[in-house]
C-alpha atoms as a PDB file:
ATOM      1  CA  UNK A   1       0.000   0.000   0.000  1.00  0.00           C
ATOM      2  CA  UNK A   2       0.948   3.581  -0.828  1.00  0.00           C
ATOM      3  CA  UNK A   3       0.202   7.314   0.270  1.00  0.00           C
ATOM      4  CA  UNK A   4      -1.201   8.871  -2.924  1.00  0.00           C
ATOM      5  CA  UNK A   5      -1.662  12.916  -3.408  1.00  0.00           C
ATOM      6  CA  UNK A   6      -4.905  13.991  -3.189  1.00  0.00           C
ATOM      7  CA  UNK A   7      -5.523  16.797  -5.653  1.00  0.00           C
ATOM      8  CA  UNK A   8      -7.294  19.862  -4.762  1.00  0.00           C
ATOM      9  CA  UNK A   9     -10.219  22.119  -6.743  1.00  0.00           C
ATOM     10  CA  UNK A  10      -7.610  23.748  -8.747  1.00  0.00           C
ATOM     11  CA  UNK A  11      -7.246  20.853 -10.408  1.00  0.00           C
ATOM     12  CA  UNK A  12      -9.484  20.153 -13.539  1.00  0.00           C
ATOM     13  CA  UNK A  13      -9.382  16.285 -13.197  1.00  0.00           C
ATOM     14  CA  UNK A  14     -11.832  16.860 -10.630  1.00  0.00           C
ATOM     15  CA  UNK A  15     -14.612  18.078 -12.756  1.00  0.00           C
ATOM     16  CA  UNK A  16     -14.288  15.371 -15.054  1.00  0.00           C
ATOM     17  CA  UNK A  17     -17.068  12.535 -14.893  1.00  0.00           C
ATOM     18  CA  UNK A  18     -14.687   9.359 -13.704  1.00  0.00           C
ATOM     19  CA  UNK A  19     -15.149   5.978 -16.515  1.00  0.00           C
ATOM     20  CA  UNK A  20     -16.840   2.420 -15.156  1.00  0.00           C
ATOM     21  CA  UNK A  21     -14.195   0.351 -14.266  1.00  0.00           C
ATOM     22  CA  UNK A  22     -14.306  -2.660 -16.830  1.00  0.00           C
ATOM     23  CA  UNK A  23     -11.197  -4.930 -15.256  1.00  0.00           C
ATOM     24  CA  UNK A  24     -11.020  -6.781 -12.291  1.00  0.00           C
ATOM     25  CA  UNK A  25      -7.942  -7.531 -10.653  1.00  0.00           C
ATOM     26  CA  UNK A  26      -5.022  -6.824  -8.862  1.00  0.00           C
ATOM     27  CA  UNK A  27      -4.148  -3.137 -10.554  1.00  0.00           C
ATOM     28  CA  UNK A  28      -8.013  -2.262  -9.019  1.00  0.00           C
ATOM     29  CA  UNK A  29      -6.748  -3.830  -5.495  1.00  0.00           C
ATOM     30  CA  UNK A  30      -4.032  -1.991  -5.055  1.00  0.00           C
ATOM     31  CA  UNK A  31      -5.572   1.487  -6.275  1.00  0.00           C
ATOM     32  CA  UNK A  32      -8.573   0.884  -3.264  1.00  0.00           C
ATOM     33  CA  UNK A  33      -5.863  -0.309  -0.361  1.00  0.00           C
ATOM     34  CA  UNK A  34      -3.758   3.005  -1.401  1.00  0.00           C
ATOM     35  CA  UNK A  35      -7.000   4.983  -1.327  1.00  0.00           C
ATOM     36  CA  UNK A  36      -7.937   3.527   2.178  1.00  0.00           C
ATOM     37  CA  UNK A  37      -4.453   3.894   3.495  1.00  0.00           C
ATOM     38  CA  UNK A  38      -4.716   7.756   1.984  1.00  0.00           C
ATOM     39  CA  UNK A  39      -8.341   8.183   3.420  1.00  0.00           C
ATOM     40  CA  UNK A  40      -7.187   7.329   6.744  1.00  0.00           C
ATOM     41  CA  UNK A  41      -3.946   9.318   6.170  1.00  0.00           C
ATOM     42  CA  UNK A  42      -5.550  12.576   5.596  1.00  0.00           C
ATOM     43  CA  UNK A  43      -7.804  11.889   7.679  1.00  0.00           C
ATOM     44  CA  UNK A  44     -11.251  11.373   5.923  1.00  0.00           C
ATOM     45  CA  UNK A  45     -14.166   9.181   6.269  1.00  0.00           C
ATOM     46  CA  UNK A  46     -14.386   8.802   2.591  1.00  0.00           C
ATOM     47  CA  UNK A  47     -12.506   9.086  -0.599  1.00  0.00           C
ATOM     48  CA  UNK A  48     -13.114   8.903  -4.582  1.00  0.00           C
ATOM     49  CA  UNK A  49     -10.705   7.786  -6.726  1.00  0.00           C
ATOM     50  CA  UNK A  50     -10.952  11.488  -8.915  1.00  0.00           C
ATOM     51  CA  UNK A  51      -9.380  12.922  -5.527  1.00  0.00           C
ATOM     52  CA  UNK A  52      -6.535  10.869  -6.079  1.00  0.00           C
ATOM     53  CA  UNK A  53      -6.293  11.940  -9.946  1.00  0.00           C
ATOM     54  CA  UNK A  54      -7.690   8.587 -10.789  1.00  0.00           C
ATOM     55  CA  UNK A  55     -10.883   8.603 -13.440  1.00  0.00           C
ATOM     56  CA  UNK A  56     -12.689   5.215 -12.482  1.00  0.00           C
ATOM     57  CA  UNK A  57     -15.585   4.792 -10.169  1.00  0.00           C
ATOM     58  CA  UNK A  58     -14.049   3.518  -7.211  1.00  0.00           C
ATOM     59  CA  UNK A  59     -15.229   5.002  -3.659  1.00  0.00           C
ATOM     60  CA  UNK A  60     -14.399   4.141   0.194  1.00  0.00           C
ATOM     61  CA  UNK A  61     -16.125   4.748   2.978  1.00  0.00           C
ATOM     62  CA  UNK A  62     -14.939   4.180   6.626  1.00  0.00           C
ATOM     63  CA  UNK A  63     -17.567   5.973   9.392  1.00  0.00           C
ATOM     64  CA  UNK A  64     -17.891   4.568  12.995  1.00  0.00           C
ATOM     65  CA  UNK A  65     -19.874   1.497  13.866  1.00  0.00           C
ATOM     66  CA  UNK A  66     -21.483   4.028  16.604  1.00  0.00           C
ATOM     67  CA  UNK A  67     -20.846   7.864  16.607  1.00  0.00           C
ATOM     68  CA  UNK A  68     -21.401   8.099  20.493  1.00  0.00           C
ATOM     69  CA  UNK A  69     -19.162   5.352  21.137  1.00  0.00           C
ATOM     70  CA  UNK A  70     -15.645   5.427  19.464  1.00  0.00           C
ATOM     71  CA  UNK A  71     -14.297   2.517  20.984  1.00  0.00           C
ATOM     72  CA  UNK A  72     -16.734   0.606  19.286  1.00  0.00           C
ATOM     73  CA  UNK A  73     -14.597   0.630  16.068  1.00  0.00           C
ATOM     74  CA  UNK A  74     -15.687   1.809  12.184  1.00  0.00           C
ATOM     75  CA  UNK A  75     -17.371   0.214   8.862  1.00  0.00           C
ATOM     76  CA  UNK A  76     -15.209   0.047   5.968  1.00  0.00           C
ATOM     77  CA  UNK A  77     -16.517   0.138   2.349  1.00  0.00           C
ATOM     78  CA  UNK A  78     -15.004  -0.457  -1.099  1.00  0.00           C
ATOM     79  CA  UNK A  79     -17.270  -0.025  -3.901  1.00  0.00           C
ATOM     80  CA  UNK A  80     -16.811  -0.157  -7.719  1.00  0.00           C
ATOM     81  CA  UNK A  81     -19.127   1.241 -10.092  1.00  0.00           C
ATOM     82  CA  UNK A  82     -21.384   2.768  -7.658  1.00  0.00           C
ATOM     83  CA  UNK A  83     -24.945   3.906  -8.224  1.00  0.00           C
ATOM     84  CA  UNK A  84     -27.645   5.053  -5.981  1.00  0.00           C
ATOM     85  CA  UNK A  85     -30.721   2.897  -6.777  1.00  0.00           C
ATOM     86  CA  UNK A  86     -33.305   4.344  -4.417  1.00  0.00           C
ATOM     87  CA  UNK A  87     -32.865   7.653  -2.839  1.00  0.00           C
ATOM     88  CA  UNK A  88     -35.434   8.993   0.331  1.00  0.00           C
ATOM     89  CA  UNK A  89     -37.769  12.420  -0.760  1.00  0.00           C
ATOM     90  CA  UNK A  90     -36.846  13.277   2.486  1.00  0.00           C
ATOM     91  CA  UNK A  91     -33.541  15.996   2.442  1.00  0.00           C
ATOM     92  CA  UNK A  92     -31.352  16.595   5.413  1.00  0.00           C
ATOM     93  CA  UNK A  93     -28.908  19.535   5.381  1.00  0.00           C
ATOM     94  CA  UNK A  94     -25.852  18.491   7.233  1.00  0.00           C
ATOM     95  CA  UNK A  95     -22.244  19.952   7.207  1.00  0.00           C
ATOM     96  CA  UNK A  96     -19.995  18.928   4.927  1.00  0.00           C
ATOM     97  CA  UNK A  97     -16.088  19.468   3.737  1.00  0.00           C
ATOM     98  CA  UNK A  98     -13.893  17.267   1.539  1.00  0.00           C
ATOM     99  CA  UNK A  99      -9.992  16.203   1.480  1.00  0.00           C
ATOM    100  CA  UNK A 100     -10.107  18.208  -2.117  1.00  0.00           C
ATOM    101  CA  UNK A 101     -11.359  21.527  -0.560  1.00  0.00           C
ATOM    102  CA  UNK A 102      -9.027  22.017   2.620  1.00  0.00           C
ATOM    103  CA  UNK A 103     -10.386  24.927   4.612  1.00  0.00           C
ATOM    104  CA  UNK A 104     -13.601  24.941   3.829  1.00  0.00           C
ATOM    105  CA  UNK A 105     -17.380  22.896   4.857  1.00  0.00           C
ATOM    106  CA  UNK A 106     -20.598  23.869   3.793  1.00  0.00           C
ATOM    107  CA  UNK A 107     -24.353  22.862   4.631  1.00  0.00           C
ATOM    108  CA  UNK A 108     -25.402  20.626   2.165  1.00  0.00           C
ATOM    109  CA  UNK A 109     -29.163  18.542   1.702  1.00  0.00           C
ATOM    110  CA  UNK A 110     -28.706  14.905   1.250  1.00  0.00           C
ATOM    111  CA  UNK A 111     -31.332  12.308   1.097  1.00  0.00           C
ATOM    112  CA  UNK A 112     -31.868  10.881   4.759  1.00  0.00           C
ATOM    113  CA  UNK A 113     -31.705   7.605   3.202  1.00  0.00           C
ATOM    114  CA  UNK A 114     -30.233   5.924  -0.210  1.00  0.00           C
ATOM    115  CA  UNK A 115     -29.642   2.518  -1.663  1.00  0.00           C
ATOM    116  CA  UNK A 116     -25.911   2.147  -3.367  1.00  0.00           C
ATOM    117  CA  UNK A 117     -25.983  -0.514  -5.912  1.00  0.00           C
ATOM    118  CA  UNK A 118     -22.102  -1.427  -7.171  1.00  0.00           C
ATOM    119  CA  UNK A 119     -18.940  -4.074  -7.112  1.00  0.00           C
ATOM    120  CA  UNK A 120     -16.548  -5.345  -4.830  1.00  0.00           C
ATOM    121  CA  UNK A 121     -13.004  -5.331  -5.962  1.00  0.00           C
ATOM    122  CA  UNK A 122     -13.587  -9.024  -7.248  1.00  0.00           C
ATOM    123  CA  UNK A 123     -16.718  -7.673  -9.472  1.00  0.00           C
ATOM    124  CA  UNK A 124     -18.763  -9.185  -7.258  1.00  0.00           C
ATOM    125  CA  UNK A 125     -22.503  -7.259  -6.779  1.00  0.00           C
ATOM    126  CA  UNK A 126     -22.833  -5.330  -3.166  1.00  0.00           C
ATOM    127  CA  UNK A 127     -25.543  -3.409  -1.985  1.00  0.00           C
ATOM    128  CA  UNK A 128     -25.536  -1.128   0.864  1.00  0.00           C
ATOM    129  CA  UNK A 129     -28.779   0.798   2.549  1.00  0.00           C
ATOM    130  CA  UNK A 130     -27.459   3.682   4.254  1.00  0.00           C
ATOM    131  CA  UNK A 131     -29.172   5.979   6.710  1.00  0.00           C
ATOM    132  CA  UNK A 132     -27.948   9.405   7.845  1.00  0.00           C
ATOM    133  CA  UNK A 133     -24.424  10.280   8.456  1.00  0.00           C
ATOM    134  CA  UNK A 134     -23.468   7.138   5.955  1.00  0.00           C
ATOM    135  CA  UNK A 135     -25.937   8.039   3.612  1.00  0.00           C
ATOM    136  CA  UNK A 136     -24.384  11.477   3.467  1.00  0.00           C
ATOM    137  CA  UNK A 137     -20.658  10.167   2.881  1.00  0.00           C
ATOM    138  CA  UNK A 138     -21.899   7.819   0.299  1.00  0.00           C
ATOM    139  CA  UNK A 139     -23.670  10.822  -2.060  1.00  0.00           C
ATOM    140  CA  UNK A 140     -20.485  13.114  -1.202  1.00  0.00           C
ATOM    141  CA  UNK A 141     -18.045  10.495  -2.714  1.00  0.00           C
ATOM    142  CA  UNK A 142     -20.114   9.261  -5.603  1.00  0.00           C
ATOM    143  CA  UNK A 143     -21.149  13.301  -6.416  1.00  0.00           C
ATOM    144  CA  UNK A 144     -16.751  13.258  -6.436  1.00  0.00           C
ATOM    145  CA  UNK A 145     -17.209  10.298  -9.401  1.00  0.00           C
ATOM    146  CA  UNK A 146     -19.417  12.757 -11.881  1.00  0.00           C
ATOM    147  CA  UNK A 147     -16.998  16.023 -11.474  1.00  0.00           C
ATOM    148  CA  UNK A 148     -19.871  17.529  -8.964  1.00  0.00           C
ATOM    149  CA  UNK A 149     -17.994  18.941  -5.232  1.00  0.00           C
ATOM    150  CA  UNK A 150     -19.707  19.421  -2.102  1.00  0.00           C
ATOM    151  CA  UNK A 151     -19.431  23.834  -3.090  1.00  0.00           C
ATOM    152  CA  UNK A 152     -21.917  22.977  -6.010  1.00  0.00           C
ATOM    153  CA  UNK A 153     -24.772  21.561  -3.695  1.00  0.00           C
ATOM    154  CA  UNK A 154     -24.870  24.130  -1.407  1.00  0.00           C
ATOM    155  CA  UNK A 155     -27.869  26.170  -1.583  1.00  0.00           C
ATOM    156  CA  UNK A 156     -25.755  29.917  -0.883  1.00  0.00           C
ATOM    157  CA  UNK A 157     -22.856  31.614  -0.422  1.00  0.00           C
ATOM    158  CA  UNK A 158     -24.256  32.266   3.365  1.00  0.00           C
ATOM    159  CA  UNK A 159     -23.705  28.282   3.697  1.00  0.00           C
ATOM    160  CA  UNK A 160     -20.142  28.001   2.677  1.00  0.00           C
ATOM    161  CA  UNK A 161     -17.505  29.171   5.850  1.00  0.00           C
ATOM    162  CA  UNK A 162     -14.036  29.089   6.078  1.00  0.00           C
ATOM    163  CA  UNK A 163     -12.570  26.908   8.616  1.00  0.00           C
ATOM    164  CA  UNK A 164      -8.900  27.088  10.584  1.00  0.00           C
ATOM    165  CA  UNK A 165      -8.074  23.446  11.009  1.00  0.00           C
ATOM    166  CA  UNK A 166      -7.677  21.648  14.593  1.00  0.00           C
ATOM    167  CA  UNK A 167      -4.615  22.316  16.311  1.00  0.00           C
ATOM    168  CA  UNK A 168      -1.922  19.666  16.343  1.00  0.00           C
ATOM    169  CA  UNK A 169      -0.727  17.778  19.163  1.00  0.00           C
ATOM    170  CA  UNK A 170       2.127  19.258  21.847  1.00  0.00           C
ATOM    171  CA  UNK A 171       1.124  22.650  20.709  1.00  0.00           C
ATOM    172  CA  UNK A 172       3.164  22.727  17.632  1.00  0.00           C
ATOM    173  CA  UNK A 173       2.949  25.590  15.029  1.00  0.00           C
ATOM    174  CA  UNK A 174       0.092  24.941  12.633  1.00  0.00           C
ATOM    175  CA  UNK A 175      -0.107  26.575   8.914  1.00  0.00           C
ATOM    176  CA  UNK A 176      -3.125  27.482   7.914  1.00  0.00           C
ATOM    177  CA  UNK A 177      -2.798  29.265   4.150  1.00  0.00           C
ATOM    178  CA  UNK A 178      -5.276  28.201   1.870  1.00  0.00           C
ATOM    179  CA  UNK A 179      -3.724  28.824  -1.559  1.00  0.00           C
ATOM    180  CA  UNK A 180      -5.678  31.780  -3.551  1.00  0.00           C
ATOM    181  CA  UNK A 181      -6.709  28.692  -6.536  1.00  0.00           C
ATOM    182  CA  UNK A 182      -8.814  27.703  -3.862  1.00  0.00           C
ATOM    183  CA  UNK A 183     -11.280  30.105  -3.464  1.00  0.00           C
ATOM    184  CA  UNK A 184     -14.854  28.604  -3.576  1.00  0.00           C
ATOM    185  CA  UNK A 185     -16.954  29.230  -6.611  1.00  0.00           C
ATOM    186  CA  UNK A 186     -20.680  29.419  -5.559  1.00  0.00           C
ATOM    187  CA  UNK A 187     -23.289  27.766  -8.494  1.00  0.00           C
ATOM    188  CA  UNK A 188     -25.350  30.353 -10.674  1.00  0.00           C
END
């Protein structure tokens, strides 16, 4: 497993609409452990593999098993080919940011609940019902696969806010610069 760069909204890769991935086999395994190893890196609860400058429709997903207890460890999913099947009427706005847009987080609606429909690394057929905080990370990261970020779902400017990230351990010096290519650009 590897560490691969995760690209940021400068770059146009990420607009791009990512291809169905048509072979199975050990190229696709090692592209999802480095993503995992990367997600957790970073650290995210979910990753697409545009953010990694990848174009195939490959997502994980790694939330915790229960949000109020953390001991109680996380769910980890690797999905190929990912589509949402069945999606709730019912919208949520929650908080969002992503790995791609450092900085930033923005209140976004999501379905409360979706069905994913894709592949395992083998090409073998998973399903996954997600509820809430899942069912949010899911829509983020497959949004990622058709070139569409978090900034384009947000319903104003007023719900996009800049964000000074958490300060590291033993006090040391932390950098907080956003570069000026990654200002947010609101939808019309």
């Amino acid at each position: 497993m590897a560490l691969r760069p995760i690209i940021t909204i400068e770059n146009p890769i990420l607009r791009q609409k990512a291809h169905k991935v048509q072979r199975f086999g050990p190229e696709l395994g090692r592209l999802i452990d480095d993503m995992i190893e990367t997600m957790r890196a970073a650290p995210g609860v979910g990753l697409a593999a545009p953010q990694v400058a990848v174009l195939q429709r490959v997502i994980v997903v790694e939330v915790p098993k229960d949000e109020e207890n953390p001991e109680a460890g996380t769910l980890l999913y690797e999905m190929v080919n990912p589509e949402i099947v069945k999606a709730s009427q019912e919208l949520i706005e929650g908080e969002e940011g992503c790995l791609s847009i450092p900085g930033y987080v923005g209140e976004v609606p999501r379905h409360s609940m979706i069905v994913v429909r894709g592949q395992d690394r083998f090409g073998r057929p998973v399903r996954v019902r997600a509820h809430g905080f899942l069912a949010r990370v899911f829509q983020h990261e497959i949004d990622h696969l058709d070139g569409i970020l978090f900034i384009d779902r947000v319903t104003g400017p007023d719900k996009i806010r800049k964000v000074e990230p958490a300060a590291k351990p033993e006090g040391e010096a932390i950098e907080t610069t956003v570069p000026p290519q990654a200002t947010v650009a609101m939808p019309a």
